[in-house]
C-alpha atoms as a PDB file:
ATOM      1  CA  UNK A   1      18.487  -9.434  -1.669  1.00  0.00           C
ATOM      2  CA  UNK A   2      16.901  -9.415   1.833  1.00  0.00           C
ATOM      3  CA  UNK A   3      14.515  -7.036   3.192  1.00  0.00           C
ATOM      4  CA  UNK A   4      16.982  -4.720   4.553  1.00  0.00           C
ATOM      5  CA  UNK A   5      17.068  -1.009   6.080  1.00  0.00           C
ATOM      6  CA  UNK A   6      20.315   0.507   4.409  1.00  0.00           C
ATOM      7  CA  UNK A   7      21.040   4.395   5.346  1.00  0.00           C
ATOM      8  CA  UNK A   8      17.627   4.805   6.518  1.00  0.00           C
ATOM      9  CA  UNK A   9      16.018   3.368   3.538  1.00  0.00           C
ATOM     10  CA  UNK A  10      13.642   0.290   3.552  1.00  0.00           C
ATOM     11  CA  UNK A  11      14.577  -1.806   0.116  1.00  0.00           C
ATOM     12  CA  UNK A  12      12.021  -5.279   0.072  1.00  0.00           C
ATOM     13  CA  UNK A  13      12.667  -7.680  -2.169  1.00  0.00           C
ATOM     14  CA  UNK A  14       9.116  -9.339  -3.984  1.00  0.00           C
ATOM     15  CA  UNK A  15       8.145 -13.123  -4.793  1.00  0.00           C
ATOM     16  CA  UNK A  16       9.116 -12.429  -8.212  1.00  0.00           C
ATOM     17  CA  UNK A  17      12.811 -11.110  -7.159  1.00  0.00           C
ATOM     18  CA  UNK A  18      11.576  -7.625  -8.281  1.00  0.00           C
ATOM     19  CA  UNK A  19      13.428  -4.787  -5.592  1.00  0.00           C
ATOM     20  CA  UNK A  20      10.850  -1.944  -4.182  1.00  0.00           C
ATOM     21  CA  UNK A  21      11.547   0.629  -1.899  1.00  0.00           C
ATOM     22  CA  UNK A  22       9.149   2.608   0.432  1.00  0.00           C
ATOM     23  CA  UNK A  23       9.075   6.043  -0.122  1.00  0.00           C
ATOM     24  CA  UNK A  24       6.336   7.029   2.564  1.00  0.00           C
ATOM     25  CA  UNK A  25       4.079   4.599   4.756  1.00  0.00           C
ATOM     26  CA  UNK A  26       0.557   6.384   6.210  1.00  0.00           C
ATOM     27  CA  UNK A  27      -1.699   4.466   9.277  1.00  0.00           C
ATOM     28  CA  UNK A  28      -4.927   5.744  10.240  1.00  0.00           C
ATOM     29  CA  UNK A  29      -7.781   4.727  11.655  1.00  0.00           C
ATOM     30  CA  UNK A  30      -9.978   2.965   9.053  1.00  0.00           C
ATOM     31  CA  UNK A  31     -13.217   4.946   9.981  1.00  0.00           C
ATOM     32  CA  UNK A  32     -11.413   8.388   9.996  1.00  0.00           C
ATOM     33  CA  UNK A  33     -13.920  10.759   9.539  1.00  0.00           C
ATOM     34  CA  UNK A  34     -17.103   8.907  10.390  1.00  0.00           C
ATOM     35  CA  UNK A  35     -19.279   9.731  12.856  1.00  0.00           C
ATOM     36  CA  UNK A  36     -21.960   6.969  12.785  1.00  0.00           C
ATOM     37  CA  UNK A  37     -24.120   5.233  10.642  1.00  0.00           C
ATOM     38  CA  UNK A  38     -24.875   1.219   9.411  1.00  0.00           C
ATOM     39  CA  UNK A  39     -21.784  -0.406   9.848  1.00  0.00           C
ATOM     40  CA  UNK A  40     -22.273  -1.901   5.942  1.00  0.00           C
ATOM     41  CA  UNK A  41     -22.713   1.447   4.744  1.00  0.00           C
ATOM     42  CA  UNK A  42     -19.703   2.783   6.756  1.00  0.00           C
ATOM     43  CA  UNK A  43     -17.929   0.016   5.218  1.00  0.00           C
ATOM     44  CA  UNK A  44     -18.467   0.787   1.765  1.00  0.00           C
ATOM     45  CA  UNK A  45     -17.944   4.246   2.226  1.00  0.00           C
ATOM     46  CA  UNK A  46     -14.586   3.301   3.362  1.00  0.00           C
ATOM     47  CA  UNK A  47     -13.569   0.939   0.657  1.00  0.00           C
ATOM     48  CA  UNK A  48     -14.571   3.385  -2.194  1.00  0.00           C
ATOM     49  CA  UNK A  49     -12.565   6.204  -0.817  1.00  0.00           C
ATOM     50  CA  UNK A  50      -9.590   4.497   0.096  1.00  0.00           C
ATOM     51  CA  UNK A  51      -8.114   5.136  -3.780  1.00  0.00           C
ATOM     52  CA  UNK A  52      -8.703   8.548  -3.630  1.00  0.00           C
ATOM     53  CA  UNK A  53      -7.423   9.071  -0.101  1.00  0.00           C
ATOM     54  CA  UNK A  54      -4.493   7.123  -1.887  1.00  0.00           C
ATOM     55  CA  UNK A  55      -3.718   9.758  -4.474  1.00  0.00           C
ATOM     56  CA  UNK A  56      -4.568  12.227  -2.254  1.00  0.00           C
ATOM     57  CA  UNK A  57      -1.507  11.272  -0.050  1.00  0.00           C
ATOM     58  CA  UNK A  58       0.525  10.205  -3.101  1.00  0.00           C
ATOM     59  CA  UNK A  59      -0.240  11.891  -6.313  1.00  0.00           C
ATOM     60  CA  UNK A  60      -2.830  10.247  -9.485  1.00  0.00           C
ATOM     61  CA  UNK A  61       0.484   9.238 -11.873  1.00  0.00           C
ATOM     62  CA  UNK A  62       1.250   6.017  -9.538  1.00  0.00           C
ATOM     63  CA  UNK A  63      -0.654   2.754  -9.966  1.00  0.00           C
ATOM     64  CA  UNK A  64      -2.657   1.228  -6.903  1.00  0.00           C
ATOM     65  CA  UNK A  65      -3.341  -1.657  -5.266  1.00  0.00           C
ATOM     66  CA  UNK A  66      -6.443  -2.187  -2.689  1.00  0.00           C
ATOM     67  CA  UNK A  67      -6.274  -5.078  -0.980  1.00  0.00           C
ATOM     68  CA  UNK A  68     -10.257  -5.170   0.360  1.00  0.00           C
ATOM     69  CA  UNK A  69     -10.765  -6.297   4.158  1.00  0.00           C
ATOM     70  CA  UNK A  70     -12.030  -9.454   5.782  1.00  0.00           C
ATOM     71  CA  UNK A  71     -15.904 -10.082   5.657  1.00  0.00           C
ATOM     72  CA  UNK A  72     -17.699  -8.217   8.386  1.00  0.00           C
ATOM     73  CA  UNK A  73     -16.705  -4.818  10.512  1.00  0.00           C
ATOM     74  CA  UNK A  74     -13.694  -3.018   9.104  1.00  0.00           C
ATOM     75  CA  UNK A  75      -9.817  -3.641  10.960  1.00  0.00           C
ATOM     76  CA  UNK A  76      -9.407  -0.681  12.824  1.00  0.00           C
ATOM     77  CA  UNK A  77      -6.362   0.462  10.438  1.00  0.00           C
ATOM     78  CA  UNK A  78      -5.988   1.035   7.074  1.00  0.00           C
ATOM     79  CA  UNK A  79      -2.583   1.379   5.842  1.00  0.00           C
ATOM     80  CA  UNK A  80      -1.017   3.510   2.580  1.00  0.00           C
ATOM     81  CA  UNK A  81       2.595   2.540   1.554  1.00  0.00           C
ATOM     82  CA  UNK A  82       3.983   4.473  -1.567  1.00  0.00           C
ATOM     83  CA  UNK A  83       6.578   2.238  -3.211  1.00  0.00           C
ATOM     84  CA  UNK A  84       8.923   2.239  -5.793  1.00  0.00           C
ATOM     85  CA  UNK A  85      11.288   0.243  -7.923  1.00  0.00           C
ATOM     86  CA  UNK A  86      13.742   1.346 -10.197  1.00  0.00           C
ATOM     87  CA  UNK A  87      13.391  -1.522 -12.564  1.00  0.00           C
ATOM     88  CA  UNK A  88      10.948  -0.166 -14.611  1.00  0.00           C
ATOM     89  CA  UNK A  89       7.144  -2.472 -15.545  1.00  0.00           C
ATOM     90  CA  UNK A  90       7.649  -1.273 -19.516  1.00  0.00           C
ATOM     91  CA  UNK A  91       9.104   1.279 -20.625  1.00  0.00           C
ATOM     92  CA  UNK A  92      10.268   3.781 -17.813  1.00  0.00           C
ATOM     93  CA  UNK A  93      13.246   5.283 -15.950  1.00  0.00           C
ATOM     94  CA  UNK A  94      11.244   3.606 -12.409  1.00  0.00           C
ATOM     95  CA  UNK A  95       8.142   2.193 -11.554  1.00  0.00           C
ATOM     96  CA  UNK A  96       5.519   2.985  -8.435  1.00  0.00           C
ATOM     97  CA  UNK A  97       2.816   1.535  -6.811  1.00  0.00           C
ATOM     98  CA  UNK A  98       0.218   2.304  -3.720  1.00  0.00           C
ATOM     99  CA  UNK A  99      -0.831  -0.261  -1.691  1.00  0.00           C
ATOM    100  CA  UNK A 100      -3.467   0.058   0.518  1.00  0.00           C
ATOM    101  CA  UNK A 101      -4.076  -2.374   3.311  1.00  0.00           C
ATOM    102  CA  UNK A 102      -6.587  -3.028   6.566  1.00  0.00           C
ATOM    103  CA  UNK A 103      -5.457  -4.438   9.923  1.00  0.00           C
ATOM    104  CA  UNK A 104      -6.474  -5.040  13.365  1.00  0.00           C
ATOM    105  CA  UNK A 105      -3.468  -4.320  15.162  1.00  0.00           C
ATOM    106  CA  UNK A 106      -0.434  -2.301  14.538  1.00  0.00           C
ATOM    107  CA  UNK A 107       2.836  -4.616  13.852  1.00  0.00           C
ATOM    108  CA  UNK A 108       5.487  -5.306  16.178  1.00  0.00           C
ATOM    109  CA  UNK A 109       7.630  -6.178  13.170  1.00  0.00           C
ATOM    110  CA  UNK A 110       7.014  -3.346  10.220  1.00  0.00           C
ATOM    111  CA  UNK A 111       9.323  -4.603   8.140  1.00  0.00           C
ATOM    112  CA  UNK A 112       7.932  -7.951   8.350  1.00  0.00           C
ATOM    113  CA  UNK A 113       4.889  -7.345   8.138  1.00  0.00           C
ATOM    114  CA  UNK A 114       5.470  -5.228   4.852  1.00  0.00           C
ATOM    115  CA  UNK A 115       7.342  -7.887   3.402  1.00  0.00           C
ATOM    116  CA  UNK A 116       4.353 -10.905   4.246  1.00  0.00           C
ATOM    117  CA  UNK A 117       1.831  -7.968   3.040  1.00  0.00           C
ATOM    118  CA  UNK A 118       3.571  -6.861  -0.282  1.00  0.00           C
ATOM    119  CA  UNK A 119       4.151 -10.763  -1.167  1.00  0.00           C
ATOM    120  CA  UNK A 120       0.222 -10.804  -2.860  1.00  0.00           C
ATOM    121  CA  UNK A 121       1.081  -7.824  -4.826  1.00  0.00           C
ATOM    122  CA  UNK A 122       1.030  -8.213  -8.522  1.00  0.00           C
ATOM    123  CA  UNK A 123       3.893  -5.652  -9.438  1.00  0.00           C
ATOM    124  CA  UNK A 124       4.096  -6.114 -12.548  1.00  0.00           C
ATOM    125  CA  UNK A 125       0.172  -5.750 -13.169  1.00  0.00           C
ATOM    126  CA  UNK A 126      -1.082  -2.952 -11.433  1.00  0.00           C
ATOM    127  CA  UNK A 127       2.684  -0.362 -11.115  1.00  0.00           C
ATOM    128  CA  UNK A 128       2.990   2.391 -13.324  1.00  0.00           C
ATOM    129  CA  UNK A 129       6.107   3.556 -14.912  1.00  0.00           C
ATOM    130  CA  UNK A 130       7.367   6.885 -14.839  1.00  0.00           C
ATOM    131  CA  UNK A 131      10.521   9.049 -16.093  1.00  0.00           C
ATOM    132  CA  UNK A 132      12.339  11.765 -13.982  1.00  0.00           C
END
């Protein structure tokens, strides 16, 4: 399969052949929320709450998957994607994942860019199955 949009569904296919679909993709600004400070202390802060803005947006019962930034200042986005496959990791009806990403600019190409992002994910490692 190809990374495809089908009925207003994005489907990506992984490195390992595994199929995931998005369920809900969140951008924000990576410093949302802070008003000043050290820029390494503003960093940290950032990186240690991205999981829980993660199951904030998403729920706790899916796995997750930081990806940290680049040495130095932050990106100036920070991406959430909720995915899921129905292909279970063990033993499951479906299995989901959060990925959470930085970036500098937004992407022309999303679906690209998902795909190229979603290619260092370790499915398999860090998704969490669950049952309907």
């Amino acid at each position: 399969m190809t990374n495809e949009l089908e009925r207003g569904r994005l489907r990506l296919a992984l490195p390992s052949g595994r199929e995931v679909s998005l369920r809900q993709l969140h951008v924000e600004l990576s410093t949302l929320g802070v008003l000043e400070g050290r820029f390494e202390f503003i960093r940290q802060q950032v990186i240690e709450f991205a999981p829980r803005r993660a199951m904030g947006l998403f729920g706790a019962d899916i796995g997750l998957c930081l990806m940290p930034p680049p040495p130095g200042e932050l990106p100036t986005y920070l991406f959430f994607a909720d995915l899921v496959s129905f292909e279970p990791v063990h033993d499951g009806a479906f299995s989901s994942l959060a990925v959470c990403w930085f970036v500098d600019t937004l992407p022309a190409d999303l679906v690209a860019h998902l795909a190229e992002t979603l290619r260092a994910v370790d499915w398999d490692a860090l998704a969490v199955d669950g049952d309907f």
